[in-house]
PDB file of N, CA and C in Angstrom:
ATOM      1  N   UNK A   1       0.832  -1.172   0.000  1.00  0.00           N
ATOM      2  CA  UNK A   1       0.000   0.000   0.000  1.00  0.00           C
ATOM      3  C   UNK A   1       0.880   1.240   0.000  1.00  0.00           C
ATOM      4  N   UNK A   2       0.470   2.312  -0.741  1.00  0.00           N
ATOM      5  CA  UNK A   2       0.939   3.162  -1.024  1.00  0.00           C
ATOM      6  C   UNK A   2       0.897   4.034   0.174  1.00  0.00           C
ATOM      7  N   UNK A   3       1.756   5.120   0.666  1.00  0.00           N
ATOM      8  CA  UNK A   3       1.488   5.445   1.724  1.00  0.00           C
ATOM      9  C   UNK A   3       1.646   7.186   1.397  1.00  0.00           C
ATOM     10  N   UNK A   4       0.753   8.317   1.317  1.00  0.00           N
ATOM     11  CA  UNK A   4       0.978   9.785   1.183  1.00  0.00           C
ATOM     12  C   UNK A   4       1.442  10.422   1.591  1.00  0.00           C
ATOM     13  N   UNK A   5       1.818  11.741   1.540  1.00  0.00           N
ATOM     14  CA  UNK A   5       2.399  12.776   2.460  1.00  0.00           C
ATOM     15  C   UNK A   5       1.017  12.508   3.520  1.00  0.00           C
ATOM     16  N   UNK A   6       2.043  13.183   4.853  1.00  0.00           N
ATOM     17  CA  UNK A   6       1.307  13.564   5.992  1.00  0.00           C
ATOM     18  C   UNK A   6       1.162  15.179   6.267  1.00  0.00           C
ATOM     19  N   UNK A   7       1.201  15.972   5.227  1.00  0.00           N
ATOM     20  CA  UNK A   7       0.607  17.149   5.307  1.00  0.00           C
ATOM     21  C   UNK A   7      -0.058  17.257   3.743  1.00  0.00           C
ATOM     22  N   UNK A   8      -1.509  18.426   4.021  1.00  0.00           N
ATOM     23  CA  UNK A   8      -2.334  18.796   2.736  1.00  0.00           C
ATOM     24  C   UNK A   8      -1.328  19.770   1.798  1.00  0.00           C
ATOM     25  N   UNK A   9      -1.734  19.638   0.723  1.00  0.00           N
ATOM     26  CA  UNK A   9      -1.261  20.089  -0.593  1.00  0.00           C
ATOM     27  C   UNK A   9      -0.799  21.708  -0.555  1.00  0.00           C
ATOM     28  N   UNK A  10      -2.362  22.047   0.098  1.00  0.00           N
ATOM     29  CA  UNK A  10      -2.387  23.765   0.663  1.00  0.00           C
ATOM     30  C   UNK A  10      -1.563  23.794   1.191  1.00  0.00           C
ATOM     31  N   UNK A  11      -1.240  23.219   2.756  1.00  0.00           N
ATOM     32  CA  UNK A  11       0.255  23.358   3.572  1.00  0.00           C
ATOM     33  C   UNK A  11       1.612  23.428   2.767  1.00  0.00           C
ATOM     34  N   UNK A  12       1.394  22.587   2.132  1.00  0.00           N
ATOM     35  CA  UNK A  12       3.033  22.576   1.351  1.00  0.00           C
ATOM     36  C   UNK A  12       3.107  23.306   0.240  1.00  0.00           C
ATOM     37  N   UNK A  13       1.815  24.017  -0.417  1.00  0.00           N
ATOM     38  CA  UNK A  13       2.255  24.980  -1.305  1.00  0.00           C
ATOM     39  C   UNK A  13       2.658  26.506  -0.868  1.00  0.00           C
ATOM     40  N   UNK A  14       1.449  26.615   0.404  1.00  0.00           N
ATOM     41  CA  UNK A  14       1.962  27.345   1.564  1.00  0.00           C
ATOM     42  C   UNK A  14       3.418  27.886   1.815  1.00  0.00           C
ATOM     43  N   UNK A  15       3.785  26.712   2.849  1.00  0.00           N
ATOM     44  CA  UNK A  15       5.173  26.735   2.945  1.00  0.00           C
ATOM     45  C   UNK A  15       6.228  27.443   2.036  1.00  0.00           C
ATOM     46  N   UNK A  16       6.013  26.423   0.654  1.00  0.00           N
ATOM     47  CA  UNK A  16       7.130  26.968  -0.471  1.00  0.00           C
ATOM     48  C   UNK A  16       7.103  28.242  -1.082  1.00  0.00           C
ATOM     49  N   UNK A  17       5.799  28.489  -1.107  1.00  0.00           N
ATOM     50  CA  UNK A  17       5.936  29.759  -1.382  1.00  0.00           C
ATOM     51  C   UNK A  17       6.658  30.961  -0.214  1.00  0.00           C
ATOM     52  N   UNK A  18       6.154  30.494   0.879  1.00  0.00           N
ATOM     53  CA  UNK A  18       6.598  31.343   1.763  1.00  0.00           C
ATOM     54  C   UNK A  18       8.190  31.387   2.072  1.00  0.00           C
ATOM     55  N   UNK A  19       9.248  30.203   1.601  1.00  0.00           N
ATOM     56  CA  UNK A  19       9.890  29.904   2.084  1.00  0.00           C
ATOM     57  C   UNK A  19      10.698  30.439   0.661  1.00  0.00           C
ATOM     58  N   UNK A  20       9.899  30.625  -0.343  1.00  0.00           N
ATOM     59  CA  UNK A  20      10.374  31.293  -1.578  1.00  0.00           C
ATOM     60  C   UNK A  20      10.357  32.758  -1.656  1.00  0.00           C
ATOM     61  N   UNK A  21       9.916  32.851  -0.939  1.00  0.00           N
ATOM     62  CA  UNK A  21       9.469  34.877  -0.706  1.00  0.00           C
ATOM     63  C   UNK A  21      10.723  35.139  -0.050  1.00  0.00           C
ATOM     64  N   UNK A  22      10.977  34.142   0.988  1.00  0.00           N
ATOM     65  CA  UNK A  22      12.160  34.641   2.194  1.00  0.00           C
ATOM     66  C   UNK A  22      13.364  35.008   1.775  1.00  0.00           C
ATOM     67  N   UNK A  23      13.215  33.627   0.702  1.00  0.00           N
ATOM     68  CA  UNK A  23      14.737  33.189   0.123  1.00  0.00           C
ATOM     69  C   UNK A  23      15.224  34.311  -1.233  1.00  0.00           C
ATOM     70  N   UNK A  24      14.220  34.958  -2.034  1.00  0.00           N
ATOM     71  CA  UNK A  24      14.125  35.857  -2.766  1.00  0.00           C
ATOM     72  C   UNK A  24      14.604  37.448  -2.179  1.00  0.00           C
ATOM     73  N   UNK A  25      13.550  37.868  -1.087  1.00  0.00           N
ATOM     74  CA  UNK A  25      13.593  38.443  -0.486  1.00  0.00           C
ATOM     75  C   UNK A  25      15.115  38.974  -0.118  1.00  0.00           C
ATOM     76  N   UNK A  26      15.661  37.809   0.631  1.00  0.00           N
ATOM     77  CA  UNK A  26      17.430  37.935   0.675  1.00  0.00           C
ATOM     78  C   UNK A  26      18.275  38.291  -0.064  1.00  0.00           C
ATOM     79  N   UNK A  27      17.656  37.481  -1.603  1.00  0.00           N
ATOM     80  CA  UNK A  27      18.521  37.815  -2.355  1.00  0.00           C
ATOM     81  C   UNK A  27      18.879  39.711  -3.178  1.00  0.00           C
ATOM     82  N   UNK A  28      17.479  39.957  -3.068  1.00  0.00           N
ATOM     83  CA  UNK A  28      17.103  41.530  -3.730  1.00  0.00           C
ATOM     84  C   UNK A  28      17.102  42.309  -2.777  1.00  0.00           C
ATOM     85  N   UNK A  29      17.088  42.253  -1.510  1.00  0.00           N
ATOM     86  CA  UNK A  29      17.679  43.298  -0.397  1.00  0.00           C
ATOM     87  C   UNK A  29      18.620  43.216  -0.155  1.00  0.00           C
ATOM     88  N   UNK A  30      19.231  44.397   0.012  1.00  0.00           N
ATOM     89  CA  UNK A  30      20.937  44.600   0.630  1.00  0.00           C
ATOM     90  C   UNK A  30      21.151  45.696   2.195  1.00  0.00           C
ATOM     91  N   UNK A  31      22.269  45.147   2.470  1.00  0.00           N
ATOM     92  CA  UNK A  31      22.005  45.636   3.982  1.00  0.00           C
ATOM     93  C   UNK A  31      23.446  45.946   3.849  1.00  0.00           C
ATOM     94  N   UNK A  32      23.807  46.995   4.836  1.00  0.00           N
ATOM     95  CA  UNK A  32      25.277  47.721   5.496  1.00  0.00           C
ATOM     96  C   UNK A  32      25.251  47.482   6.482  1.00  0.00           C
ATOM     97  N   UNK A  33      24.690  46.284   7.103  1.00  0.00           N
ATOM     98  CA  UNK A  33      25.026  46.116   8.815  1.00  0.00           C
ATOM     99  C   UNK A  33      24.031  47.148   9.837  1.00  0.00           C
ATOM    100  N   UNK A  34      23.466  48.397   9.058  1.00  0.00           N
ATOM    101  CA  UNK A  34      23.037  48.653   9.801  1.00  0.00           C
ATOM    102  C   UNK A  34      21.423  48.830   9.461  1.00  0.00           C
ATOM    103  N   UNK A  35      21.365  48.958   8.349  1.00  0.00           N
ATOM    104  CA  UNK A  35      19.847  49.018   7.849  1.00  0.00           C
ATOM    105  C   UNK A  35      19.653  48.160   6.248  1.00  0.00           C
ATOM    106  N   UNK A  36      18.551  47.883   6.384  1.00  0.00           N
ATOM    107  CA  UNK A  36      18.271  47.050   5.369  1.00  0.00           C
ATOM    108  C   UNK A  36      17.494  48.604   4.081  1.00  0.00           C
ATOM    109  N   UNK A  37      18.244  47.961   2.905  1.00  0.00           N
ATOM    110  CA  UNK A  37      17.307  48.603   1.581  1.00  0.00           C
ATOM    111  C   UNK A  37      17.020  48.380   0.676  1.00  0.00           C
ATOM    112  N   UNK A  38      16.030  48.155  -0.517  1.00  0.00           N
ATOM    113  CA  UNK A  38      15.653  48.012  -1.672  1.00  0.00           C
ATOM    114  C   UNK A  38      15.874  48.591  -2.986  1.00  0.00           C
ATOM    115  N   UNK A  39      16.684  48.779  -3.375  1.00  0.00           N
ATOM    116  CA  UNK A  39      17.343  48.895  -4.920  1.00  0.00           C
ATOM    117  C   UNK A  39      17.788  50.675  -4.301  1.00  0.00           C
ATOM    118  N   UNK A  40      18.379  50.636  -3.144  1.00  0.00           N
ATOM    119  CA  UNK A  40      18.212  52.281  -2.792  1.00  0.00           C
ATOM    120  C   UNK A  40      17.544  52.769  -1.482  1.00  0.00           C
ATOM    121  N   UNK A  41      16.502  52.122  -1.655  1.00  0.00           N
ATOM    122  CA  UNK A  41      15.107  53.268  -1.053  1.00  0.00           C
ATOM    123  C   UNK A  41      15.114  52.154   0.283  1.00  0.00           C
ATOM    124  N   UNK A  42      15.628  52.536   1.658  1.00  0.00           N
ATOM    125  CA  UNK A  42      15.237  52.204   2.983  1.00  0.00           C
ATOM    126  C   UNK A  42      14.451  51.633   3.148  1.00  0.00           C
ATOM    127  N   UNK A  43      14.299  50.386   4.008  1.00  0.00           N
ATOM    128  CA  UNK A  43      13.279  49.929   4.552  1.00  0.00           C
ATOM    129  C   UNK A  43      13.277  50.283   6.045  1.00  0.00           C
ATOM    130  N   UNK A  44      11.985  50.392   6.517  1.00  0.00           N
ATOM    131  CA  UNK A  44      11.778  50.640   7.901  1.00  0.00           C
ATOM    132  C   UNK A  44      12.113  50.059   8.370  1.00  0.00           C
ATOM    133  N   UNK A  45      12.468  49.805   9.744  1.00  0.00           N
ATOM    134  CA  UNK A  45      13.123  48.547  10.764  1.00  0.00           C
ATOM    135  C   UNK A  45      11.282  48.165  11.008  1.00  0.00           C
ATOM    136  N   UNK A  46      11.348  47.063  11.367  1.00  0.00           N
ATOM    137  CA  UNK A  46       9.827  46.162  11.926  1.00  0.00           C
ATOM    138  C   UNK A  46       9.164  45.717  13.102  1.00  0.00           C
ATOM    139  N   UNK A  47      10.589  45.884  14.217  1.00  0.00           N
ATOM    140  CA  UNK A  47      10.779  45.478  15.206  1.00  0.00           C
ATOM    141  C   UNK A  47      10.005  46.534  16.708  1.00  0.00           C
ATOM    142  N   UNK A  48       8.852  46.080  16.552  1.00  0.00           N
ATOM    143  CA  UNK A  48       7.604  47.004  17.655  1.00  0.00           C
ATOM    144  C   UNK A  48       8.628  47.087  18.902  1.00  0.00           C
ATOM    145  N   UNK A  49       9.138  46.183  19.408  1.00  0.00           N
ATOM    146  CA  UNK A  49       9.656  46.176  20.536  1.00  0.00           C
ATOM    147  C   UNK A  49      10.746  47.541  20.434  1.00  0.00           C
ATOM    148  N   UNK A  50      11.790  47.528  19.416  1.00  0.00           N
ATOM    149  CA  UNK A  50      12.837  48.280  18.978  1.00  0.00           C
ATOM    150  C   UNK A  50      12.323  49.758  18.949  1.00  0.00           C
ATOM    151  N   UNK A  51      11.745  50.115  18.409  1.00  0.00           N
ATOM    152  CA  UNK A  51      10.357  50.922  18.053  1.00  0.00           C
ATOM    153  C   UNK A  51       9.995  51.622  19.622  1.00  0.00           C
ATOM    154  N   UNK A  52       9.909  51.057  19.794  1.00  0.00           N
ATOM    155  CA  UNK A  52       9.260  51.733  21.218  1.00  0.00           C
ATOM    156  C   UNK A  52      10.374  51.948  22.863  1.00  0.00           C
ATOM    157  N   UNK A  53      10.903  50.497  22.812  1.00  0.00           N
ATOM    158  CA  UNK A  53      12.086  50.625  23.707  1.00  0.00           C
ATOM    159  C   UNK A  53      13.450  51.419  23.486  1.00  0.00           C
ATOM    160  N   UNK A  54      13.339  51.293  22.036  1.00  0.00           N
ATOM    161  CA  UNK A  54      15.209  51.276  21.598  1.00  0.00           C
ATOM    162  C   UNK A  54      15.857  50.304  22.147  1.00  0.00           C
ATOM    163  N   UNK A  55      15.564  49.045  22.900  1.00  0.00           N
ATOM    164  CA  UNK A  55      16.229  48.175  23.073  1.00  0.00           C
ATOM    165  C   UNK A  55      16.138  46.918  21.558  1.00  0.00           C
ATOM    166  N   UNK A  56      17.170  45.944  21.521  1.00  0.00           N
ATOM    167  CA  UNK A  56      17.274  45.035  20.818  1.00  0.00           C
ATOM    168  C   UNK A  56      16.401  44.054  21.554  1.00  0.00           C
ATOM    169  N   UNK A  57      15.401  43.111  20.694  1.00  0.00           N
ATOM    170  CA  UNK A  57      14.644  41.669  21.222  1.00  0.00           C
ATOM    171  C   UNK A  57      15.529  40.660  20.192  1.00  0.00           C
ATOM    172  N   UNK A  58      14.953  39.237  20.670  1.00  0.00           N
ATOM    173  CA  UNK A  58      16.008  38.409  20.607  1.00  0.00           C
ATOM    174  C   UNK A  58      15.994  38.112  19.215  1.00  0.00           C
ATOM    175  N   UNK A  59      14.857  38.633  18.033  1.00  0.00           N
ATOM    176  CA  UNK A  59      15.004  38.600  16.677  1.00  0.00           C
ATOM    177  C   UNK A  59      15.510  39.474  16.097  1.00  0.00           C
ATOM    178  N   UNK A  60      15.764  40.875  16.947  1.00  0.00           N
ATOM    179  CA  UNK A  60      16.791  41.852  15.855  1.00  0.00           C
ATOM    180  C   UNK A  60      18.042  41.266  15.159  1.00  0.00           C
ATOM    181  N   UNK A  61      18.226  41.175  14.279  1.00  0.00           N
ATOM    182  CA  UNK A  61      19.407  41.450  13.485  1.00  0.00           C
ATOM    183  C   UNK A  61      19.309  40.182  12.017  1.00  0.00           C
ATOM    184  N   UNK A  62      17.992  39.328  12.573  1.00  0.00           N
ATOM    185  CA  UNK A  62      17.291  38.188  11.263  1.00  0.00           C
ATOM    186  C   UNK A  62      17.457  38.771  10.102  1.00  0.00           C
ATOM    187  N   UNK A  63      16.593  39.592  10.154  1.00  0.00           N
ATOM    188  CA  UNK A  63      16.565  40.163   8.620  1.00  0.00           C
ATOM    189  C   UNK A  63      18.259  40.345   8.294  1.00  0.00           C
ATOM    190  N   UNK A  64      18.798  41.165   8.549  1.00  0.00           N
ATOM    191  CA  UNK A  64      19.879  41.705   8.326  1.00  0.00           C
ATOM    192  C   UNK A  64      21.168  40.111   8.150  1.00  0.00           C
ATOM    193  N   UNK A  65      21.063  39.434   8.820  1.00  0.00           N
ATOM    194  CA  UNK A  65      21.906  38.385   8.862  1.00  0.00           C
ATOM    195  C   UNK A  65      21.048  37.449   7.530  1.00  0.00           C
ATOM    196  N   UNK A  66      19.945  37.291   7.482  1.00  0.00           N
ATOM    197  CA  UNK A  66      19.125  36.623   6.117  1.00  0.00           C
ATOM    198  C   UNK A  66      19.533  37.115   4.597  1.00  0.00           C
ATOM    199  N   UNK A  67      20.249  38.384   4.778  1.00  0.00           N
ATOM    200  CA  UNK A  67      20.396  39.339   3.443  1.00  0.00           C
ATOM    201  C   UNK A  67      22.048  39.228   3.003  1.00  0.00           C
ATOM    202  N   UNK A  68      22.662  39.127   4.560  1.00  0.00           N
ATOM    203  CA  UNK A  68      24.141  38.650   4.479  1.00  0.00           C
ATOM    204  C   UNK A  68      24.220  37.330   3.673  1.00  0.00           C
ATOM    205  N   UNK A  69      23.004  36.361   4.412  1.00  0.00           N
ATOM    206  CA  UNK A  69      23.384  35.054   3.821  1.00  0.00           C
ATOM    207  C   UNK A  69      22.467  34.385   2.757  1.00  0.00           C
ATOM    208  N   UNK A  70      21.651  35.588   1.850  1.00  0.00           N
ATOM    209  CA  UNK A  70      21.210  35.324   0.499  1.00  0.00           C
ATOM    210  C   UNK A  70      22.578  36.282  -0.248  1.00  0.00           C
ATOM    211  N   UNK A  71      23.330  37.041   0.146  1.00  0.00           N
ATOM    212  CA  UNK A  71      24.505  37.424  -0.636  1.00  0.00           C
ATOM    213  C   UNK A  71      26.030  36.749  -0.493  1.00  0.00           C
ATOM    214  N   UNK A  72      25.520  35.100   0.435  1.00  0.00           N
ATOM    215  CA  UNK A  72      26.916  34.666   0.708  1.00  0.00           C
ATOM    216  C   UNK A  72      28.094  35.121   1.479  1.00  0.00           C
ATOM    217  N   UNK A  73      27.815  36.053   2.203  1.00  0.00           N
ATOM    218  CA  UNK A  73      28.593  36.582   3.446  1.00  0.00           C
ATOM    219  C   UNK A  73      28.747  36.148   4.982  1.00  0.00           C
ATOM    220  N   UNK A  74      28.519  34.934   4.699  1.00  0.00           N
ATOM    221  CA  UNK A  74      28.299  34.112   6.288  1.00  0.00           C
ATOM    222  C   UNK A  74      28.841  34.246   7.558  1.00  0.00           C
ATOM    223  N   UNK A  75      29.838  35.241   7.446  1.00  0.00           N
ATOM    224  CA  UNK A  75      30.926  35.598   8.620  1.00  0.00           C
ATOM    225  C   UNK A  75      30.254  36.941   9.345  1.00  0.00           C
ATOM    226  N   UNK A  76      29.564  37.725   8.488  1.00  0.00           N
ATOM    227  CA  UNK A  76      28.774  38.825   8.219  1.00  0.00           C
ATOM    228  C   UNK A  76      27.380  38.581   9.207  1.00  0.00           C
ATOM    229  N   UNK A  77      26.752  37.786   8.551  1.00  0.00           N
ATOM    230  CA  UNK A  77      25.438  36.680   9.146  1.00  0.00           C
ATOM    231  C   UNK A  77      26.073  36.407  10.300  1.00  0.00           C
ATOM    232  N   UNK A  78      26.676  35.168  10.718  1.00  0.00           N
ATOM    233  CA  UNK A  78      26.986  35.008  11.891  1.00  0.00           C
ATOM    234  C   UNK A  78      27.081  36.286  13.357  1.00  0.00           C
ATOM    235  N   UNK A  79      27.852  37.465  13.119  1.00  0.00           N
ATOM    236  CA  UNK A  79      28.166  38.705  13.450  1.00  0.00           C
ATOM    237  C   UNK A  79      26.722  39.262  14.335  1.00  0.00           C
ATOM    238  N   UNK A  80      25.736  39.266  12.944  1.00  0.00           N
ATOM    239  CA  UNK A  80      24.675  40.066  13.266  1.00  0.00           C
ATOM    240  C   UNK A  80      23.520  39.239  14.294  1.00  0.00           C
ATOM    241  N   UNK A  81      23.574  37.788  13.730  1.00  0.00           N
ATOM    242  CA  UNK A  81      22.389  37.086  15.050  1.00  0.00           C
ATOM    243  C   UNK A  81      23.282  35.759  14.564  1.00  0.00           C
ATOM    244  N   UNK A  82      23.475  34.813  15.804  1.00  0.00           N
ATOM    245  CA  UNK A  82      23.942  33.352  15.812  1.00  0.00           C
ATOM    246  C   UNK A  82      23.206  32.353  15.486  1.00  0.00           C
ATOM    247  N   UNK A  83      21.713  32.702  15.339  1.00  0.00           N
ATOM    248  CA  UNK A  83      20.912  31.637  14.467  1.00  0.00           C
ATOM    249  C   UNK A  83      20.366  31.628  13.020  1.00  0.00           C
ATOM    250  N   UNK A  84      21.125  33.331  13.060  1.00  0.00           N
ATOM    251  CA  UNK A  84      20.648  33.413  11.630  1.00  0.00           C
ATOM    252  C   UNK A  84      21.324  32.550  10.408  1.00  0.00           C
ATOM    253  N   UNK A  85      22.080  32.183  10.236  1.00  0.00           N
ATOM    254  CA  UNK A  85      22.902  31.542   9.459  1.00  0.00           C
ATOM    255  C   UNK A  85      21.953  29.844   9.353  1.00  0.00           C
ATOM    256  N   UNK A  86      21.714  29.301  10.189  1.00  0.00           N
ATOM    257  CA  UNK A  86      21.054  28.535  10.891  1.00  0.00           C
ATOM    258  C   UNK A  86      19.607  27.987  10.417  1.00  0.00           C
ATOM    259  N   UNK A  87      19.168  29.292  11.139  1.00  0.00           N
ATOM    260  CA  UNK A  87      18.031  29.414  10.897  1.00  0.00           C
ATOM    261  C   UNK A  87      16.994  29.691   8.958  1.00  0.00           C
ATOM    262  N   UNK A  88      17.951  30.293   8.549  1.00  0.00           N
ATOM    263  CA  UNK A  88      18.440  30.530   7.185  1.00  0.00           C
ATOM    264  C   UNK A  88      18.318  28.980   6.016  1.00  0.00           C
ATOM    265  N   UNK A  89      19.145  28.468   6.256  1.00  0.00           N
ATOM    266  CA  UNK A  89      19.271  27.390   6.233  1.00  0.00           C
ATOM    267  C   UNK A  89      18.100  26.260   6.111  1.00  0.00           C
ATOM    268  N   UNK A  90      17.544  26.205   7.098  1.00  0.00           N
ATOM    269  CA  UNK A  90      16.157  25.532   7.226  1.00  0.00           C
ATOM    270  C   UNK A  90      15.319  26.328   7.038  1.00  0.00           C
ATOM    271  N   UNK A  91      15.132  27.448   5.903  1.00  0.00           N
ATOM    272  CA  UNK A  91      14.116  27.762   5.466  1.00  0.00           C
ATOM    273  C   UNK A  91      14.452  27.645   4.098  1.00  0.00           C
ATOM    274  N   UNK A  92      15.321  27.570   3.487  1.00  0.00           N
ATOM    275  CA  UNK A  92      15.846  27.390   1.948  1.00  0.00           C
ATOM    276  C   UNK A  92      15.720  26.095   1.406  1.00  0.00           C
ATOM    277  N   UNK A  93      15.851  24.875   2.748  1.00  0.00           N
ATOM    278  CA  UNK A  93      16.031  23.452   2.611  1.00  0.00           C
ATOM    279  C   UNK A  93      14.618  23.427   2.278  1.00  0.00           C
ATOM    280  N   UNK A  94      13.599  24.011   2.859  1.00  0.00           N
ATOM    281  CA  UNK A  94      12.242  23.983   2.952  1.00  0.00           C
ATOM    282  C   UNK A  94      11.493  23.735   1.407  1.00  0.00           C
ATOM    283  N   UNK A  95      12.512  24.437   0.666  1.00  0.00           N
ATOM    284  CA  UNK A  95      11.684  24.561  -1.113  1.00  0.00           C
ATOM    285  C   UNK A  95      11.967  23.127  -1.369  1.00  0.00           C
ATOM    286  N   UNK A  96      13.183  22.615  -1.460  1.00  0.00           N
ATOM    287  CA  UNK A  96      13.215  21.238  -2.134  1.00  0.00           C
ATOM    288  C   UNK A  96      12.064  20.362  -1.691  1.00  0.00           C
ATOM    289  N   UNK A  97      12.140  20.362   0.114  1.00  0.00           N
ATOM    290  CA  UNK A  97      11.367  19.169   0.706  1.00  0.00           C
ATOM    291  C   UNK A  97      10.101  19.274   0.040  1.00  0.00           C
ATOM    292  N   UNK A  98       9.313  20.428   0.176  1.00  0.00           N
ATOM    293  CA  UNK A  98       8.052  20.997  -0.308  1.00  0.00           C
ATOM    294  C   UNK A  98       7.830  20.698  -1.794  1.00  0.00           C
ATOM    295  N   UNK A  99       8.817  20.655  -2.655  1.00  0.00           N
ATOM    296  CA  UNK A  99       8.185  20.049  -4.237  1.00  0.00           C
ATOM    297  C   UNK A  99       8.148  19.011  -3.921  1.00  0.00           C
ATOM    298  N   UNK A 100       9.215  18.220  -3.241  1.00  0.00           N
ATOM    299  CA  UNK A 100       9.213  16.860  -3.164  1.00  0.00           C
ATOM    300  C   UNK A 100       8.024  16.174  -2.671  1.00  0.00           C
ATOM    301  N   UNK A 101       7.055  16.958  -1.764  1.00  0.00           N
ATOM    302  CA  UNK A 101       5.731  16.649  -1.299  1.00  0.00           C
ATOM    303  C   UNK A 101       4.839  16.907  -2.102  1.00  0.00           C
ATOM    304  N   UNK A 102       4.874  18.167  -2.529  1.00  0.00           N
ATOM    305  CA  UNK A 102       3.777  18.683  -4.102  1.00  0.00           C
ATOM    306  C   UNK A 102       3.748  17.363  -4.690  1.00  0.00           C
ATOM    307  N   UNK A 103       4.901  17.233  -5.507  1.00  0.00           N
ATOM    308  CA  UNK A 103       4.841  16.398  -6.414  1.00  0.00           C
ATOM    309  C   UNK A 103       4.491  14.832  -5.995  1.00  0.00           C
ATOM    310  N   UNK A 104       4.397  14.446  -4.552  1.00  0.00           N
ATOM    311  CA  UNK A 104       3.844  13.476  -3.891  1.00  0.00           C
ATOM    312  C   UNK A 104       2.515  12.949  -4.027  1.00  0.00           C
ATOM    313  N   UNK A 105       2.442  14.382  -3.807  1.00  0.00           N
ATOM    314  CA  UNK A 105       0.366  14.575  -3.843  1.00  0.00           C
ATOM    315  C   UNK A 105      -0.177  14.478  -5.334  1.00  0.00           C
ATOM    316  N   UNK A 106       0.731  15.033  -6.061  1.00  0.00           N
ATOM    317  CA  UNK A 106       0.428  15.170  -7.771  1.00  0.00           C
ATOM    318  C   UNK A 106       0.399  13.419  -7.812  1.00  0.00           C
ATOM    319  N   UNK A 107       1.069  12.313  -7.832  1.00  0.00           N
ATOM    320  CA  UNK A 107       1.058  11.079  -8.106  1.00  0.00           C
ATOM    321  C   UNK A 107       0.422  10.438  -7.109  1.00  0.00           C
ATOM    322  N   UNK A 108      -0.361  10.391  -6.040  1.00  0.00           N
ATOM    323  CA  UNK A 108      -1.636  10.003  -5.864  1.00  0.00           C
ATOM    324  C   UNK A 108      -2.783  10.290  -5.939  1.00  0.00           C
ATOM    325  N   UNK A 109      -2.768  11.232  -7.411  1.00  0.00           N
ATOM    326  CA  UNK A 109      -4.190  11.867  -7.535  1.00  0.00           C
ATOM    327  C   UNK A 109      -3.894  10.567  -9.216  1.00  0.00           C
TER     328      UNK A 109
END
């Protein structure tokens, strides 16, 4: 007996896409360590906590270390947050697994 993925189709198209936005995302933003920007034009920081305290929470510096390591600067990444590199990582792995399930679901239909 044939046995299916254990997640729905939606979930895993879900995922890849999302995990394709991230991975994109990295690649077309560029950062100086201290702010992230788009072909030029600044992006706001996101961080409510930052925003209001001026203190750092324990996700500041993701983005910024995600942009290091969609431009291959991993020493850079590491620097800015210690899971980003990491964390990075298992969201990029995420596209393969995710066709590999798509296309799971495609051959038991």
């Amino acid at each position: 007996m044939k046995r299916g993925p254990k997640t729905s189709w939606g979930f895993d198209l879900f995922v890849l896409s999302l995990s394709g936005a991230v991975a994109a995302a990295s690649v077309l933003l560029d950062t100086n360590g201290e702010a992230v920007n788009l072909f030029g034009w600044d992006v706001p920081p996101l961080c409510s906590w930052r925003n209001l305290t001026g203190l750092d929470c324990l996700g500041c510096g993701l983005t910024r270390s995600f942009v290091f390591m969609g431009h291959a600067q991993v020493i850079e990444s590491f620097k800015l947050h210690l899971l980003g590199p990491m964390l990075y990582v298992f969201v990029v792995a995420q596209m393969p697994y995710r066709i590999i399930q798509l296309f799971r679901h495609w051959q038991l239909r």
